[in-house]
N, C-alpha and C. Protein backbone atom coordinates (compact mmCIF):
# COMPACT_ATOMS: atom_id res chain seq x y z
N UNK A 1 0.85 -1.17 0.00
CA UNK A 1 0.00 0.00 0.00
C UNK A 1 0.89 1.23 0.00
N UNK A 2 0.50 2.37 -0.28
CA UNK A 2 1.01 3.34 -0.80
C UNK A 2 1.23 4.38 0.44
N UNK A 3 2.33 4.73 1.00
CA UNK A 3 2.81 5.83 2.05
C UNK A 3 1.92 6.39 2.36
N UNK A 4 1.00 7.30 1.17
CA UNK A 4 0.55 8.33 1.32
C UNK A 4 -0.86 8.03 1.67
N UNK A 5 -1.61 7.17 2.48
CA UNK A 5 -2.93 6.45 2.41
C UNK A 5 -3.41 6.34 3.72
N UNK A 6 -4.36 6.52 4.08
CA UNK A 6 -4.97 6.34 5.24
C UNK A 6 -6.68 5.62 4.72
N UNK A 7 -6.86 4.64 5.37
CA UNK A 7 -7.60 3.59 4.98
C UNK A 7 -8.89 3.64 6.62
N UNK A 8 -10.09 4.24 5.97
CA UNK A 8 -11.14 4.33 7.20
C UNK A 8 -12.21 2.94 6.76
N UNK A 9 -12.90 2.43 8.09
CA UNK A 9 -13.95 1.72 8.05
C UNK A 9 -14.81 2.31 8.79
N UNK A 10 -16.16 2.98 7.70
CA UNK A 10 -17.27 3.79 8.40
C UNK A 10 -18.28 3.12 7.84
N UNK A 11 -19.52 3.53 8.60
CA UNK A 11 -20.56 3.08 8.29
C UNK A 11 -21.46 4.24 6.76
N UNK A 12 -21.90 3.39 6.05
CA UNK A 12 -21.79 4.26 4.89
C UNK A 12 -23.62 4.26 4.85
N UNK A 13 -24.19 5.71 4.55
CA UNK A 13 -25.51 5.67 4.31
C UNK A 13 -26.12 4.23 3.64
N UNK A 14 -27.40 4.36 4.32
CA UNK A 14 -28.08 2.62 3.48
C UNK A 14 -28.44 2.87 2.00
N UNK A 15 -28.82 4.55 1.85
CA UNK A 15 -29.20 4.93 0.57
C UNK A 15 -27.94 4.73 -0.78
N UNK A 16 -26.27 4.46 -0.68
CA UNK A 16 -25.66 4.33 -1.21
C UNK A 16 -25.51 2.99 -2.56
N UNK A 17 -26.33 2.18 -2.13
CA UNK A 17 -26.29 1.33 -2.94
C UNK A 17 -25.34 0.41 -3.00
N UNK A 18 -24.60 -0.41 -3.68
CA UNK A 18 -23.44 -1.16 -3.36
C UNK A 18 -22.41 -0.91 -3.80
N UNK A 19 -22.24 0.34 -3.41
CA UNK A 19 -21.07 1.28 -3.19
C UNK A 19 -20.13 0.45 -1.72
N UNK A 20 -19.06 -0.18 -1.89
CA UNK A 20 -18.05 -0.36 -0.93
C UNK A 20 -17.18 0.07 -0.51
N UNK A 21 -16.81 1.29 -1.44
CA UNK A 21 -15.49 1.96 -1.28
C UNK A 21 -15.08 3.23 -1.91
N UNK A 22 -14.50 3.88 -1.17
CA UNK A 22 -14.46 5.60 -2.09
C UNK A 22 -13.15 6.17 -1.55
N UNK A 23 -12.79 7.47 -2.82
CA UNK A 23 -11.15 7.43 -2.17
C UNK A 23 -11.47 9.13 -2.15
N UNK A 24 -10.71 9.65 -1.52
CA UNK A 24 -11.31 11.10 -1.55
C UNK A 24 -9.10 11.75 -1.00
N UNK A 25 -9.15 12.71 -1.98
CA UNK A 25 -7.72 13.12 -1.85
C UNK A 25 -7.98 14.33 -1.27
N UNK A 26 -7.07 14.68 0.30
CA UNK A 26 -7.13 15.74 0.94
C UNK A 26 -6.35 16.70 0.29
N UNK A 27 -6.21 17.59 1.15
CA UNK A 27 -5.47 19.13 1.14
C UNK A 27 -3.55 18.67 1.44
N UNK A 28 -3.74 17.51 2.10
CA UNK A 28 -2.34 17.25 2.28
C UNK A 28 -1.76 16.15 1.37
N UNK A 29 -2.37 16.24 0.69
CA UNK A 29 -1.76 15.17 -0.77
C UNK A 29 -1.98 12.94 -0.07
N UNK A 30 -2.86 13.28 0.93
CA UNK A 30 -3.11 11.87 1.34
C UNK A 30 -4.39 11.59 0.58
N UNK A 31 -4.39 10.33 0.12
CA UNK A 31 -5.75 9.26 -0.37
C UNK A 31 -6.47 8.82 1.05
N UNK A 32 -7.48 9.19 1.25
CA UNK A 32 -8.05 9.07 2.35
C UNK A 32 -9.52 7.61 1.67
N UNK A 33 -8.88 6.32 2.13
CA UNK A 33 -10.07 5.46 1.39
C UNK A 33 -10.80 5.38 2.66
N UNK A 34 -12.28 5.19 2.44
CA UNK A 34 -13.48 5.24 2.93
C UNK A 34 -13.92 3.67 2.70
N UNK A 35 -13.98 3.00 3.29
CA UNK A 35 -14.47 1.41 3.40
C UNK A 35 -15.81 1.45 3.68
N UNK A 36 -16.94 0.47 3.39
CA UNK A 36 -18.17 0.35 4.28
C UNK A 36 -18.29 -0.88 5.28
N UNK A 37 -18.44 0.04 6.49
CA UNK A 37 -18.46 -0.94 7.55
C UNK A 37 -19.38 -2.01 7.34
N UNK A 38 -20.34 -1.74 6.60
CA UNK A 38 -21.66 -2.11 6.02
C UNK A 38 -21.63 -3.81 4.91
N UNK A 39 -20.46 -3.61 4.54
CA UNK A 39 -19.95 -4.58 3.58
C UNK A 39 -19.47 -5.82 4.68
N UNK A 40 -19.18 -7.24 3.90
CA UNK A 40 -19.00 -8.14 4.30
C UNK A 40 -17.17 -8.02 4.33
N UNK A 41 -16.27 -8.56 5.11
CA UNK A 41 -14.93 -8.10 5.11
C UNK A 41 -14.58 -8.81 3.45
N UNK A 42 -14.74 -9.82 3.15
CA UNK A 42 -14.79 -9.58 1.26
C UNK A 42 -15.32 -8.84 0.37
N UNK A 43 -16.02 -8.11 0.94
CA UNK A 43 -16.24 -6.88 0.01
C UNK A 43 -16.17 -5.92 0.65
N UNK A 44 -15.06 -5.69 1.45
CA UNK A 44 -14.25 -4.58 1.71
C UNK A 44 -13.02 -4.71 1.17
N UNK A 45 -12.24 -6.16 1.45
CA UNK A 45 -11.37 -6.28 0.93
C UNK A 45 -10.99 -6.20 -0.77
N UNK A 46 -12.21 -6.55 -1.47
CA UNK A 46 -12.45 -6.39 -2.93
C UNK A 46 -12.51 -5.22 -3.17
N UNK A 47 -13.32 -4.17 -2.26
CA UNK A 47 -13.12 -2.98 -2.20
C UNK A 47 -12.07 -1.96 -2.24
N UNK A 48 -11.17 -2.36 -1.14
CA UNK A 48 -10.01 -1.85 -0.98
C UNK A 48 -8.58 -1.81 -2.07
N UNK A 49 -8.89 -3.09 -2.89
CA UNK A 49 -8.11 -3.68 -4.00
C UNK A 49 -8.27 -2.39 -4.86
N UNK A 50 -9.98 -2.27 -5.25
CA UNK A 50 -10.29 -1.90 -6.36
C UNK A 50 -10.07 -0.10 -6.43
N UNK A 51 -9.66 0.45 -4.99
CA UNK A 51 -9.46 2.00 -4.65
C UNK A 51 -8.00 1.66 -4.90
N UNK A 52 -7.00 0.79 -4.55
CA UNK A 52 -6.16 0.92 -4.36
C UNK A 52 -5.20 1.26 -6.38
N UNK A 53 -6.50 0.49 -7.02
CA UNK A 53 -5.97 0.25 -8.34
C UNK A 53 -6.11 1.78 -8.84
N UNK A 54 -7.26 2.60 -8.61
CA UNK A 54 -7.58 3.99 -8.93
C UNK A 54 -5.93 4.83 -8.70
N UNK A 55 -5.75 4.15 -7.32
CA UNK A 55 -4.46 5.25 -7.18
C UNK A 55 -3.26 4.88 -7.41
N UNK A 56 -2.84 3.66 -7.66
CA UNK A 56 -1.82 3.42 -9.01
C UNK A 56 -1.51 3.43 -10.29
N UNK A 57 -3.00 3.59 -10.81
CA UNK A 57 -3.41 4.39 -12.26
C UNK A 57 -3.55 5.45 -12.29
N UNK A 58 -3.06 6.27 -11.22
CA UNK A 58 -3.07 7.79 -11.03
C UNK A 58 -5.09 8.34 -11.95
N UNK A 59 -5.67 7.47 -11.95
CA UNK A 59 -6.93 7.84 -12.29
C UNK A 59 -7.37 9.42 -11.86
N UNK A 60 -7.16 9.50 -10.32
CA UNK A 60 -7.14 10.82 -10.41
C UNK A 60 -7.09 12.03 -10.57
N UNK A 61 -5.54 11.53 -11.64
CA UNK A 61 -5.53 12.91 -12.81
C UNK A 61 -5.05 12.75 -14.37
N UNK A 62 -5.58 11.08 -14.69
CA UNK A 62 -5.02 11.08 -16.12
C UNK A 62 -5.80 11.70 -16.54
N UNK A 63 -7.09 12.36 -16.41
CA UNK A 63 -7.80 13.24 -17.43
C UNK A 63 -8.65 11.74 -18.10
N UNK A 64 -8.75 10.74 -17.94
CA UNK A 64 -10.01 9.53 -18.60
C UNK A 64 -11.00 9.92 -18.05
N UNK A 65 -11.89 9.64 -19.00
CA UNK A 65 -13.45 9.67 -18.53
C UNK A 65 -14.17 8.98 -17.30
N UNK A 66 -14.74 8.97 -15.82
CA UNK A 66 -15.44 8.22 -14.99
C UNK A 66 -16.18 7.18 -15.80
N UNK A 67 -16.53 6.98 -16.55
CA UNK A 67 -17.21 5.59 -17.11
C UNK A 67 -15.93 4.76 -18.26
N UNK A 68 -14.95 4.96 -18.16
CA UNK A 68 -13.76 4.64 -19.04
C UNK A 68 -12.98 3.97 -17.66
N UNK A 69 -12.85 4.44 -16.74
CA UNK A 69 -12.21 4.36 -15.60
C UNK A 69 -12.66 3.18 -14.55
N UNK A 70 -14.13 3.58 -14.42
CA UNK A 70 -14.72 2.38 -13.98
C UNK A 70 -15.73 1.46 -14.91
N UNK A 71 -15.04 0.98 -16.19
CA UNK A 71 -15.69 0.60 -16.97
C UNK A 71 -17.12 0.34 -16.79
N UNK A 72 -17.66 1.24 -16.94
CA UNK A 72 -19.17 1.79 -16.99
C UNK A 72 -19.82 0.86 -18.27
């Protein structure tokens, strides 16, 4: 995992859908991933894989499209 990462397990609205995981980049250049406590620990862990891939593909700022990215 990547230095710059801090990895939370919260409880995520019920209205989210099966949403498991979200990465949100602060003010201090950290990936702050968001887990759902809500998820089964395999689909957190599938979760966590799949944020972790966003931020080794620098997805964040190649400029690709959100449905290119998460093959939509």
């Amino acid at each position: 995992m990547p230095e710059n990462c801090i990895v939370r397990v919260v409880d995520f609205p019920r209205d989210v859908g099966g949403v498991n995981g979200m990465v949100l980049l602060d003010e201090s250049g950290f990936y702050n991933i968001y887990l759902n406590a809500r998820a089964s620990w395999f689909q957190q862990r599938k979760a966590l894989r799949h944020e972790l891939d966003h931020i080794e593909n620098d997805d964040f700022f190649n400029g690709k499209p959100i449905d290119e990215i998460e093959d939509i």
